[in-house]
N, C-alpha and C. Protein backbone atom coordinates (compact mmCIF):
# COMPACT_ATOMS: atom_id res chain seq x y z
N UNK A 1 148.42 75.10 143.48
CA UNK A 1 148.27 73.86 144.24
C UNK A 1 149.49 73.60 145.13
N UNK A 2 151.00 74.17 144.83
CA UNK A 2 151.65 73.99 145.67
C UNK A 2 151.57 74.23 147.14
N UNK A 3 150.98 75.07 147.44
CA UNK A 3 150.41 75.37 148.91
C UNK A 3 150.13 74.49 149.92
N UNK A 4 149.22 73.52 148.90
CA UNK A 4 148.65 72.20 149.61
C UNK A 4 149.52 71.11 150.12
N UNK A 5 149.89 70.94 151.43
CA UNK A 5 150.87 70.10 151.68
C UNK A 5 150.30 68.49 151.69
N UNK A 6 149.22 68.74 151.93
CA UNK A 6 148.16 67.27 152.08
C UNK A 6 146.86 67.92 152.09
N UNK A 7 146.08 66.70 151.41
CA UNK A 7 144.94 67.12 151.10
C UNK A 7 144.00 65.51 151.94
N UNK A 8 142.90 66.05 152.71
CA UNK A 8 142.21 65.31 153.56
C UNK A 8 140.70 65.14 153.04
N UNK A 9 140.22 63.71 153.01
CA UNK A 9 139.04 63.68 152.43
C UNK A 9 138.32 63.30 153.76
N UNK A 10 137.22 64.33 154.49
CA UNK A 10 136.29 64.09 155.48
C UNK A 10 135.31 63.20 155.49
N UNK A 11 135.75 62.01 154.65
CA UNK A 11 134.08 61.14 154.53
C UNK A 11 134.74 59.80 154.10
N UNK A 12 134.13 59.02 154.21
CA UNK A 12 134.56 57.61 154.04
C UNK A 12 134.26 56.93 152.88
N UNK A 13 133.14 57.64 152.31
CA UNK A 13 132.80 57.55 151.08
C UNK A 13 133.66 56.48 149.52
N UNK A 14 133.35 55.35 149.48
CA UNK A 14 134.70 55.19 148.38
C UNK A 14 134.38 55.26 147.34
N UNK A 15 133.30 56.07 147.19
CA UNK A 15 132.77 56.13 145.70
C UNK A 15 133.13 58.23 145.54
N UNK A 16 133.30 58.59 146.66
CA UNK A 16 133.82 59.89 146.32
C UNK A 16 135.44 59.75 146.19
N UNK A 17 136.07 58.97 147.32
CA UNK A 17 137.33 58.33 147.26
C UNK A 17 137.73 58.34 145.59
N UNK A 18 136.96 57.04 144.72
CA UNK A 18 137.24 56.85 143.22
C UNK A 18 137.09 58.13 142.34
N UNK A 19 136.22 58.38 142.85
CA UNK A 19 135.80 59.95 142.08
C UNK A 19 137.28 61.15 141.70
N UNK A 20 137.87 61.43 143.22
CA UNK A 20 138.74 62.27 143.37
C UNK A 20 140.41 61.64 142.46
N UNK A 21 140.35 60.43 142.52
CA UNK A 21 141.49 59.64 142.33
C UNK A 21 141.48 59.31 140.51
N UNK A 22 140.49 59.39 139.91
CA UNK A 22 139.89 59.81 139.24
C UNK A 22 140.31 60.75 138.39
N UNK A 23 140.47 62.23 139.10
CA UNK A 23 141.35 63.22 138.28
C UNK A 23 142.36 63.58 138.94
N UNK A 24 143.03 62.31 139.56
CA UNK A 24 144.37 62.65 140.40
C UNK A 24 144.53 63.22 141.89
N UNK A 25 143.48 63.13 142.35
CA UNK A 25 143.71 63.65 143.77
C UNK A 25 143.70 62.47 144.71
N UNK A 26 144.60 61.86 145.22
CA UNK A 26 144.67 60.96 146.65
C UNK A 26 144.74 61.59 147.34
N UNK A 27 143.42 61.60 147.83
CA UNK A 27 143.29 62.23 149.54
C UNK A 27 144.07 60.90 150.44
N UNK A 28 144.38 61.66 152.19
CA UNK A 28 143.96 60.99 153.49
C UNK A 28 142.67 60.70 153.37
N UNK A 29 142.29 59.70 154.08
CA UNK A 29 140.89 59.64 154.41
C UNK A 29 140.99 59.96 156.11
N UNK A 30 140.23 60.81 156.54
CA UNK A 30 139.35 60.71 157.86
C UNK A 30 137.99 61.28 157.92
N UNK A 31 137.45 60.42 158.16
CA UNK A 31 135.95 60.25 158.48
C UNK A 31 135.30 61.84 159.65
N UNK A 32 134.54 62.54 159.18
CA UNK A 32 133.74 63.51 160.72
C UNK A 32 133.69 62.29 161.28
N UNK A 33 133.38 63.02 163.15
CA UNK A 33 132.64 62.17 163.78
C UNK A 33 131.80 62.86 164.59
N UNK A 34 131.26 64.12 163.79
CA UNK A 34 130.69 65.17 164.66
C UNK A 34 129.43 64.97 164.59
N UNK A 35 128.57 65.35 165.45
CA UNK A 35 126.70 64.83 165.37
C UNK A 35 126.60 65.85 164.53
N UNK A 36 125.58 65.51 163.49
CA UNK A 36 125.61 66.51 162.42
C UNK A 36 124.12 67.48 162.77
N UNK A 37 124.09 68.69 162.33
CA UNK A 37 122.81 69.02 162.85
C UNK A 37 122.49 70.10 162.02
N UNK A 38 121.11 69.58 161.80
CA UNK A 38 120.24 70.43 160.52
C UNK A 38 119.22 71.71 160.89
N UNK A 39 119.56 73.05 160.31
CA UNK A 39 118.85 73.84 160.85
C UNK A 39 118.06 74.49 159.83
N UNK A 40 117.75 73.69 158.16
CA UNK A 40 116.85 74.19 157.60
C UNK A 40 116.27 72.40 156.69
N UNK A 41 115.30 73.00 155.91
CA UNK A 41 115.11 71.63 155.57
C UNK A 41 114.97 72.53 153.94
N UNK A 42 115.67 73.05 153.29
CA UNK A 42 116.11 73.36 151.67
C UNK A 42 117.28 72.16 151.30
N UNK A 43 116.79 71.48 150.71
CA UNK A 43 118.08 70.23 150.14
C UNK A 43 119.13 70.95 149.76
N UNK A 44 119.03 72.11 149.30
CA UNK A 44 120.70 73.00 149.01
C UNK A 44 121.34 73.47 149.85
N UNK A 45 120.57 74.05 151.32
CA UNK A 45 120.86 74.45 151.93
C UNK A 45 121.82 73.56 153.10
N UNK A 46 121.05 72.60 153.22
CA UNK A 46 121.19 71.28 154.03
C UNK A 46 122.66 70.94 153.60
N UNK A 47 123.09 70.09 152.41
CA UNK A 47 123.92 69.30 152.48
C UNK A 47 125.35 70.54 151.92
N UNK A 48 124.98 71.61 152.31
CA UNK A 48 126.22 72.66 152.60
C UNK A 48 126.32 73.18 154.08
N UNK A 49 125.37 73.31 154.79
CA UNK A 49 125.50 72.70 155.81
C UNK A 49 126.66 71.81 156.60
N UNK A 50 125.95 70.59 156.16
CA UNK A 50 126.87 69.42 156.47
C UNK A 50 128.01 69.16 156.10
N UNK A 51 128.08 69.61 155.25
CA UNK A 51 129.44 69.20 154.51
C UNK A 51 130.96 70.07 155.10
N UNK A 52 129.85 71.58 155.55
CA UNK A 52 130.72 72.31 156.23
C UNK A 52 131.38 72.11 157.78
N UNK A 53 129.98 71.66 158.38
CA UNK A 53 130.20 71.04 159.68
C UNK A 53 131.44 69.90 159.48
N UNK A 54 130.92 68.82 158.61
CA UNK A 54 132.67 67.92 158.89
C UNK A 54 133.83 68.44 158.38
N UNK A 55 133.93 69.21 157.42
CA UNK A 55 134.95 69.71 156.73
C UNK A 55 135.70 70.62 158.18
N UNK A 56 134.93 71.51 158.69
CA UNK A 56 135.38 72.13 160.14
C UNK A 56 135.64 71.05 161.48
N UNK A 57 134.87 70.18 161.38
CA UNK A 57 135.28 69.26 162.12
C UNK A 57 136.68 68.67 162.12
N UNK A 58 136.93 68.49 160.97
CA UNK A 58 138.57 67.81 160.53
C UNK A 58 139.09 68.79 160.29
N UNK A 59 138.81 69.65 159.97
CA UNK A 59 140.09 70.64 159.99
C UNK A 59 141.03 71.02 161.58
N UNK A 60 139.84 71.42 162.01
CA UNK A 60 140.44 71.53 163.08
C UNK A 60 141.57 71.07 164.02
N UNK A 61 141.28 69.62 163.42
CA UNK A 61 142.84 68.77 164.12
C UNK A 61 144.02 68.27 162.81
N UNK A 62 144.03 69.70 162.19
CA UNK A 62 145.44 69.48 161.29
C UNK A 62 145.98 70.57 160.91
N UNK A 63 147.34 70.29 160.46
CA UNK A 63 148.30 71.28 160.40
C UNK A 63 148.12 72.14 159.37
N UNK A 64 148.63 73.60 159.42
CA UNK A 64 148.51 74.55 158.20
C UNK A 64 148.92 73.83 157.15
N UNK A 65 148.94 74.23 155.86
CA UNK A 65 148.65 73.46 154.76
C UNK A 65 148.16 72.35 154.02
N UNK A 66 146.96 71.77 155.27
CA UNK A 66 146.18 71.25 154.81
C UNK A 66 145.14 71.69 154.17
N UNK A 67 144.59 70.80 153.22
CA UNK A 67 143.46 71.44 152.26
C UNK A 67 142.51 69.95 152.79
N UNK A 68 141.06 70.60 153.88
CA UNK A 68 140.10 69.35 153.99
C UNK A 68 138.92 69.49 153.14
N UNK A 69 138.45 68.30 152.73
CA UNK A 69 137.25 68.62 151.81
C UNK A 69 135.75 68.00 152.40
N UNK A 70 135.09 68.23 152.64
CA UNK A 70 133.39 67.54 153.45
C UNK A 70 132.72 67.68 152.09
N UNK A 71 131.26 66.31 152.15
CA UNK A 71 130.95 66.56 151.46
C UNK A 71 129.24 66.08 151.64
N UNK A 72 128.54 66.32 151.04
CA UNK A 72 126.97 65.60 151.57
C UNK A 72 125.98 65.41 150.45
N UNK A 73 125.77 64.62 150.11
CA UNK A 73 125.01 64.59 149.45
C UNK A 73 123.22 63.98 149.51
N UNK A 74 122.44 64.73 148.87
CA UNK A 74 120.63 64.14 149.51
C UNK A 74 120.18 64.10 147.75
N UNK A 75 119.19 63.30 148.09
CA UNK A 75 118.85 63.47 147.09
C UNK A 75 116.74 63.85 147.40
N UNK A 76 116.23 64.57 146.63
CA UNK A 76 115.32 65.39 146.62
C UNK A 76 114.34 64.90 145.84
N UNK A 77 112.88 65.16 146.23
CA UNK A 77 111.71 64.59 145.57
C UNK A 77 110.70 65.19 146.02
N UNK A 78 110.09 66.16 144.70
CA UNK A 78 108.69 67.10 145.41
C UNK A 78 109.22 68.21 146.24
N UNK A 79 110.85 68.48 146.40
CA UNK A 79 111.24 69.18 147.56
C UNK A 79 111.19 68.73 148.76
N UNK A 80 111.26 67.30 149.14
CA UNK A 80 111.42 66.65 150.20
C UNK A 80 112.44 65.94 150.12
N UNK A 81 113.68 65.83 150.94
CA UNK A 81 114.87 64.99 151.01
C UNK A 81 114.60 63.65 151.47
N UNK A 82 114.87 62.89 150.70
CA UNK A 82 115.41 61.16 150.83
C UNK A 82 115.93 60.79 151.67
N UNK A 83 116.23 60.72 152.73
CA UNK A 83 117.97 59.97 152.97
C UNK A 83 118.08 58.37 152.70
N UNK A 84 118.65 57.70 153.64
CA UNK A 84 118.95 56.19 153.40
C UNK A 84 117.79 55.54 153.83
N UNK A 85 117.14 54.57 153.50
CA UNK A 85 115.60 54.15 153.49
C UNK A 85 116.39 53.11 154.92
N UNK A 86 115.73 53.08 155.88
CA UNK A 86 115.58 52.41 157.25
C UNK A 86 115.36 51.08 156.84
N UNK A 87 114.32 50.17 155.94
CA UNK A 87 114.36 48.98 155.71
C UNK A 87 113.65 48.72 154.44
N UNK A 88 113.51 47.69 153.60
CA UNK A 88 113.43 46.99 151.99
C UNK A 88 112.04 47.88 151.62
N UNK A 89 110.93 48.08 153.11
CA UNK A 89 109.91 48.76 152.98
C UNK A 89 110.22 50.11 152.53
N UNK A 90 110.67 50.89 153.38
CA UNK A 90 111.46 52.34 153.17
C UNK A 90 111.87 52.67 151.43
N UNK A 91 112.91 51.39 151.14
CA UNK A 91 113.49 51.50 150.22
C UNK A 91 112.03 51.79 148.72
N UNK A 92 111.02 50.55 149.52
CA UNK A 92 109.96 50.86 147.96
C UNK A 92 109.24 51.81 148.12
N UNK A 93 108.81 52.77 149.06
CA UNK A 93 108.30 53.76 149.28
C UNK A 93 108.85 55.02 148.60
N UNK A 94 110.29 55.01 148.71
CA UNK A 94 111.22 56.02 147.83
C UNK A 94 111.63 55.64 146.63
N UNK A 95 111.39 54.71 145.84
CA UNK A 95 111.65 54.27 144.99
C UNK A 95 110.60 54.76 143.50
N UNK A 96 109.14 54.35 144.75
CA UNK A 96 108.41 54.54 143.82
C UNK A 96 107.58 55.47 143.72
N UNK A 97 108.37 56.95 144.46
CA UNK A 97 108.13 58.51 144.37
C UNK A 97 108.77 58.73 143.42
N UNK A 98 109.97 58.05 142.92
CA UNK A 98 110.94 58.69 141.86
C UNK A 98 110.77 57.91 140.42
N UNK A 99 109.83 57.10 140.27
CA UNK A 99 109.60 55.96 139.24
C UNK A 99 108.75 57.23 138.36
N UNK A 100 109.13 57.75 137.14
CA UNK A 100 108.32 57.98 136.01
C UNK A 100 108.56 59.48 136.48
N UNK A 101 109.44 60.12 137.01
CA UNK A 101 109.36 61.30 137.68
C UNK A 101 110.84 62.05 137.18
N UNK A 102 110.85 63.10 137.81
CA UNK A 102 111.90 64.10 137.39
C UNK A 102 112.48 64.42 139.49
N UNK A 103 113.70 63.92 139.82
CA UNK A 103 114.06 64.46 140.84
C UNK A 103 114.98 65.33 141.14
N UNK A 104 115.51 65.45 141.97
CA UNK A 104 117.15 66.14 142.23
C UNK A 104 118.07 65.67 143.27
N UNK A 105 119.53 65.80 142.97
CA UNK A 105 120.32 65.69 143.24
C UNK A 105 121.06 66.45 143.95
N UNK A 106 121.45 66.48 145.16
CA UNK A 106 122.47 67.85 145.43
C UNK A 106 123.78 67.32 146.21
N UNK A 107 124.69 68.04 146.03
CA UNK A 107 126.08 67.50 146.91
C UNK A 107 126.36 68.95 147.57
N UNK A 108 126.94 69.09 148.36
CA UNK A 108 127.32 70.11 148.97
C UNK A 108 128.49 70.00 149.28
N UNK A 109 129.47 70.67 149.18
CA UNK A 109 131.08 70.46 148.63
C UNK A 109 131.64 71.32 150.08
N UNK A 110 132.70 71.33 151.04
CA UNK A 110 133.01 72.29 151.45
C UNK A 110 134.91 72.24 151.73
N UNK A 111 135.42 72.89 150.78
CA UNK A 111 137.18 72.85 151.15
C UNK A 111 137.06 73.41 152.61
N UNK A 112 138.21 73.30 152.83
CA UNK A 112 138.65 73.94 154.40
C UNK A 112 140.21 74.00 154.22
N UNK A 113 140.85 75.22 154.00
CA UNK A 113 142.36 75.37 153.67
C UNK A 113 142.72 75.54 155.00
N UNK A 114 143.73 75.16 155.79
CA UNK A 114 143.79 75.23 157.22
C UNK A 114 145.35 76.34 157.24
N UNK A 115 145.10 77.61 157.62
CA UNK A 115 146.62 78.53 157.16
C UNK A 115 147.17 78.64 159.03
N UNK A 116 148.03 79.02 158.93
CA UNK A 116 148.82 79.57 160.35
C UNK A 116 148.00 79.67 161.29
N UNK A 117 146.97 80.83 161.05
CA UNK A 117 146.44 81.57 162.29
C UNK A 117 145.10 81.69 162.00
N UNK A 118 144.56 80.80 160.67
CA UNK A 118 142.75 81.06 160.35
C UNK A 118 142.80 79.22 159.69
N UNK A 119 141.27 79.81 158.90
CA UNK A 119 141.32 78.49 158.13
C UNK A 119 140.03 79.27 156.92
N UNK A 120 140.54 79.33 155.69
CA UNK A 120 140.04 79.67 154.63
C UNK A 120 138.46 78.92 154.25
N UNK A 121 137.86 78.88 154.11
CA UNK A 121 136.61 78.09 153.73
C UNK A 121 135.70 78.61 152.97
N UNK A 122 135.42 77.47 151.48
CA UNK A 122 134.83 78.09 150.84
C UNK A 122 133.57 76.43 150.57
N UNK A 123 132.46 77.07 150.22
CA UNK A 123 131.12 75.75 149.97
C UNK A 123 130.60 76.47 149.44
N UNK A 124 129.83 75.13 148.74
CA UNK A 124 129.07 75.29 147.46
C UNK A 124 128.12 74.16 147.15
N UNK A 125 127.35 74.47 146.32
CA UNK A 125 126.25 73.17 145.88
C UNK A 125 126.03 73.00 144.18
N UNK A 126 126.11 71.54 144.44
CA UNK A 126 125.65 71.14 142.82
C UNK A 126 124.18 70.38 142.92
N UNK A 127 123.84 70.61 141.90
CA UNK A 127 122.02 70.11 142.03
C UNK A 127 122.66 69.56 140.49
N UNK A 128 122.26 68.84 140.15
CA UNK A 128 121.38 67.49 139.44
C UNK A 128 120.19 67.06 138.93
N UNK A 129 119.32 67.22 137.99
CA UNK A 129 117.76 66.43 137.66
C UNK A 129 118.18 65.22 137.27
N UNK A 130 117.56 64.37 137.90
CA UNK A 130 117.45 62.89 137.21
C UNK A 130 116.05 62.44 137.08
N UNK A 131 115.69 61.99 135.44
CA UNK A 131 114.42 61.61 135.30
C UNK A 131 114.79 60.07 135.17
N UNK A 132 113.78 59.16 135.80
CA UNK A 132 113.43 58.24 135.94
C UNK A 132 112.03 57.39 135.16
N UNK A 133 112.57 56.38 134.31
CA UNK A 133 111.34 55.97 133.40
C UNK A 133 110.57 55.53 134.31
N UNK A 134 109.37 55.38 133.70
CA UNK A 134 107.99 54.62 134.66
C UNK A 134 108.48 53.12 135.04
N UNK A 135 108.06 52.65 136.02
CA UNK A 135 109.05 51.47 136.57
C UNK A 135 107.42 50.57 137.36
N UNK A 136 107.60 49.24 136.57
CA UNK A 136 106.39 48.26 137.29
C UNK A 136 106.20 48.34 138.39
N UNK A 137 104.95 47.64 138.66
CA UNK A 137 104.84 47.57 141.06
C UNK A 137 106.31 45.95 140.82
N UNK A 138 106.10 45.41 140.29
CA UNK A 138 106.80 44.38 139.99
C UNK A 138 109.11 44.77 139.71
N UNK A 139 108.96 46.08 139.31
CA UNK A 139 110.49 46.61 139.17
C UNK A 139 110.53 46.86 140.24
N UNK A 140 109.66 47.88 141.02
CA UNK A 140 110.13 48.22 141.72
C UNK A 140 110.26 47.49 143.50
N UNK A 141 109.12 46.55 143.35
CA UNK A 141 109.60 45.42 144.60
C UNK A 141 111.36 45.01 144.31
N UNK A 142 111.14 44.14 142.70
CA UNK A 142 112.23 43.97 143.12
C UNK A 142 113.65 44.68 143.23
N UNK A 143 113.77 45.73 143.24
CA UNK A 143 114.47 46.85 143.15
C UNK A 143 115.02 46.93 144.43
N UNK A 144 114.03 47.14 145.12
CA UNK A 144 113.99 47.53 146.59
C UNK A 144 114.14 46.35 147.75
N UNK A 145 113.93 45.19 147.37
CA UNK A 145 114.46 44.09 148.07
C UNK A 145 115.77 43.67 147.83
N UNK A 146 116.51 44.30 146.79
CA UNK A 146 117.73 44.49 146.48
C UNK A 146 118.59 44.56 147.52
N UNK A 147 119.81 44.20 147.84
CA UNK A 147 121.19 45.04 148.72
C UNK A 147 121.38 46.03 148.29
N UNK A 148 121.45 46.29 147.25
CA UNK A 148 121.81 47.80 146.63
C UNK A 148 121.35 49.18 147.24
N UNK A 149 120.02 49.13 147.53
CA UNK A 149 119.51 50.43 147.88
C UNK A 149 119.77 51.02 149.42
N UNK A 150 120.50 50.00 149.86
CA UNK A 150 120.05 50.17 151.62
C UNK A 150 120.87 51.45 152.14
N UNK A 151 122.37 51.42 151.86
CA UNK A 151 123.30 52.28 151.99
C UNK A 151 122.75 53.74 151.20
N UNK A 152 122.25 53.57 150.32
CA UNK A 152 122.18 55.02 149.41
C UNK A 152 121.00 55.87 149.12
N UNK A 153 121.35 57.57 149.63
CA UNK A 153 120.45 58.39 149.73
C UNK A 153 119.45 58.13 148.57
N UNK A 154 118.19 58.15 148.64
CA UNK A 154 117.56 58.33 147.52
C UNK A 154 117.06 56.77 147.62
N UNK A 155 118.00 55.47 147.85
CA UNK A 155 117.61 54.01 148.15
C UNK A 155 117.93 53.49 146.62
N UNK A 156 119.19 54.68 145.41
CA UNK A 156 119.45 54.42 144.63
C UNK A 156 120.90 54.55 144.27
N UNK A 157 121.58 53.59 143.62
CA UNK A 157 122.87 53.95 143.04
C UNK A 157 122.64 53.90 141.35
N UNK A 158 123.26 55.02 141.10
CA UNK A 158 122.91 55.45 139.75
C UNK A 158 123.82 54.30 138.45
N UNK A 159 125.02 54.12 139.50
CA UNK A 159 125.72 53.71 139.08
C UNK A 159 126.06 52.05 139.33
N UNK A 160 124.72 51.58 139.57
CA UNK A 160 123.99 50.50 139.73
C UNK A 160 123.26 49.83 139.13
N UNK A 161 122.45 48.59 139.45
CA UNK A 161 121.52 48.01 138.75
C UNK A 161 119.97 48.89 137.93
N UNK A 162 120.38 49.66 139.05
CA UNK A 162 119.37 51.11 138.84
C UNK A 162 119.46 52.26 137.60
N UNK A 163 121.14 52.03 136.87
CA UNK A 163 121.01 52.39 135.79
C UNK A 163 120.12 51.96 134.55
N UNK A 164 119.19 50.90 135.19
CA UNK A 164 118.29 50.60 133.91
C UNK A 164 117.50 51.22 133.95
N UNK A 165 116.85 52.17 134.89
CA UNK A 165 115.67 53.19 134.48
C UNK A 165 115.80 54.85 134.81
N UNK A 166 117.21 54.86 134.47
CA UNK A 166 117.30 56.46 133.89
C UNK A 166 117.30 56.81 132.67
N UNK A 167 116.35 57.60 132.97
CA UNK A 167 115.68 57.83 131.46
C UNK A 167 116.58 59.42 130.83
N UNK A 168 117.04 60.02 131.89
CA UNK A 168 118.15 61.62 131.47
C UNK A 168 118.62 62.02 132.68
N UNK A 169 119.79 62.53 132.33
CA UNK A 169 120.30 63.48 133.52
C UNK A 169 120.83 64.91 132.95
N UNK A 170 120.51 65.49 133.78
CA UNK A 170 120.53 67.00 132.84
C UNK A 170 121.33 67.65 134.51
N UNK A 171 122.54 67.91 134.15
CA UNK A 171 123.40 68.20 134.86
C UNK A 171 124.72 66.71 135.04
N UNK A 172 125.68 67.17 136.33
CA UNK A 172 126.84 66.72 136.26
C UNK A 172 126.79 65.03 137.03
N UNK A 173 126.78 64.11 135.94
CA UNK A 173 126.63 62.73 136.51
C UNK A 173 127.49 62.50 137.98
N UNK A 174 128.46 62.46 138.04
CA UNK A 174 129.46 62.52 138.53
C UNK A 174 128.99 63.01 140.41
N UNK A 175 128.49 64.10 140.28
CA UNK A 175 127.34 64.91 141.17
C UNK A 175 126.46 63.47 141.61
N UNK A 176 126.09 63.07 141.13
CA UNK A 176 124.99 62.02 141.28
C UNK A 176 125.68 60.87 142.18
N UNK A 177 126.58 60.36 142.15
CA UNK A 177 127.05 59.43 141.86
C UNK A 177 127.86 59.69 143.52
N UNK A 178 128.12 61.04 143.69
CA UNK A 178 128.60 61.90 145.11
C UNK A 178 129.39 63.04 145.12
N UNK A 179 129.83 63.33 144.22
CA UNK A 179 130.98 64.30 144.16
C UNK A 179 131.07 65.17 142.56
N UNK A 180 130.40 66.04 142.68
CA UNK A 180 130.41 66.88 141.35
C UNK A 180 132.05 67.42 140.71
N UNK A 181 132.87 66.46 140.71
CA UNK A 181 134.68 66.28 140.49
C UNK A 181 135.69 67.81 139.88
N UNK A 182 134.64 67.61 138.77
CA UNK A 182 135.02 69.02 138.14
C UNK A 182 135.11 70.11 138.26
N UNK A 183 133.63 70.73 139.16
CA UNK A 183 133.68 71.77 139.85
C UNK A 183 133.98 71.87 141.28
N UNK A 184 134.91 70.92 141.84
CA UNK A 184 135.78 70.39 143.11
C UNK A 184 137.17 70.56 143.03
N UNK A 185 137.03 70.43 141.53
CA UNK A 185 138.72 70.55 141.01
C UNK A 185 138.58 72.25 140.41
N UNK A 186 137.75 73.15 140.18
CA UNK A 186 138.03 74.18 139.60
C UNK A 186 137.88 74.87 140.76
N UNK A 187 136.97 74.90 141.68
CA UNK A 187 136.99 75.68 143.36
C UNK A 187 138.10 75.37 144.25
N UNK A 188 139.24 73.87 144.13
CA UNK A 188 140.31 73.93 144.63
C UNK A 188 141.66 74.88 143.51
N UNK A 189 141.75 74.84 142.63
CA UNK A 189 142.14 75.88 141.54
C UNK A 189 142.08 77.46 142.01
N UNK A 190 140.84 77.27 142.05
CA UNK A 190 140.30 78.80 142.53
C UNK A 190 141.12 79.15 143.77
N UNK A 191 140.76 78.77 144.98
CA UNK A 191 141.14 78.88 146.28
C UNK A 191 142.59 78.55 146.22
N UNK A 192 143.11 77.96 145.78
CA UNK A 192 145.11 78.26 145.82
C UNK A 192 145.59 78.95 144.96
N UNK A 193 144.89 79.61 143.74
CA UNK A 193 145.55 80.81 142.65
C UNK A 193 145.07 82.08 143.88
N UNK A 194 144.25 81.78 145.06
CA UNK A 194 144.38 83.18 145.71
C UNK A 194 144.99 83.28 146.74
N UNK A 195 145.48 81.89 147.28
CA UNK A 195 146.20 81.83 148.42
C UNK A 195 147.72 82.53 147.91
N UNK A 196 147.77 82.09 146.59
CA UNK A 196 149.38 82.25 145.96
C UNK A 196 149.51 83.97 145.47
């Protein structure tokens, strides 16, 4: 880890922010501001993708020994990606695809080590199942007329009022939530035991 002179978090995210800080990493924050652009529609494929695009985006305007991190997360249903529900309608439409169901989760992680004369880059994906108990027409109106859902892929925060109808998660909560931490912290591990 000595390598790393500063470490840059590409997303504004403050729930990945808490995440990282969490097991000790204070990033910079700077935000991509690059138009992001999708050239498959595989939820794994996708938010590594993206994550790579901003991670290269910010790298680009910083000095060697920076370590930047992008990150994206979708969440998945039937094999169709979620994103942020457009309005309270949106929100119950996705809500109540995932009510009594088994979905997924994916984040797509991408470091960007920025050296002299290159820039190292390594991405990856974490997937997630989250089953969801059966949920009333009555939960789920009011669910979805909520503030809660508007900001968040899926039109859910797990780590929300919405924790009342997870019924299992079989994989890395944490992942869910935006940032799979652990295996963020063992792929930055990885990538500076080879820089060194």
């Amino acid at each position: 880890m000595n390598r790393v002179k500063k470490m840059v978090l590409a997303s504004a995210s403050p729930r990945r922010k808490e995440l990282l800080a969490q097991i000790g990493l204070i990033p910079e924050i700077i935000p991509s501001t690059i138009e992001e652009v999708i050239t498959t529609e595989i939820p794994e494929e996708v938010v590594k993708e993206l994550s790579r695009q901003k991670a290269c985006d910010v790298a680009a305007k910083q000095p060697p020994g920076t370590l930047v991190m992008g990150a994206d997360t979708v969440v998945a249903a039937e094999g169709r990606i979620l994103g942020k529900p457009a309005d309270h309608e949106d929100a119950h439409r996705m809500i109540a695809m995932l009510a009594g169901k088994t979905h997924q989760v994916y984040t797509g992680v991408t470091l960007a080590f920025c050296k002299e004369n290159n820039t190292k880059i390594v991405t990856f994906a974490e997937k997630t199942d989250v089953t969801v108990y059966p949920m009333t027409e009555e939960e789920i109106h009011g669910y979805a007329e909520d503030g809660e859902p508007m900001d968040k892929a899926g039109a859910y925060g797990i780590q929300g009022k919405f924790a009342a109808f997870i019924k299992a998660i079989d994989g890395d909560y944490n992942n869910v939530v935006g940032l799979p931490v652990g295996r963020v912290y063992q792929e930055i591990k990885r990538l500076c035991n080879e820089e060194d």
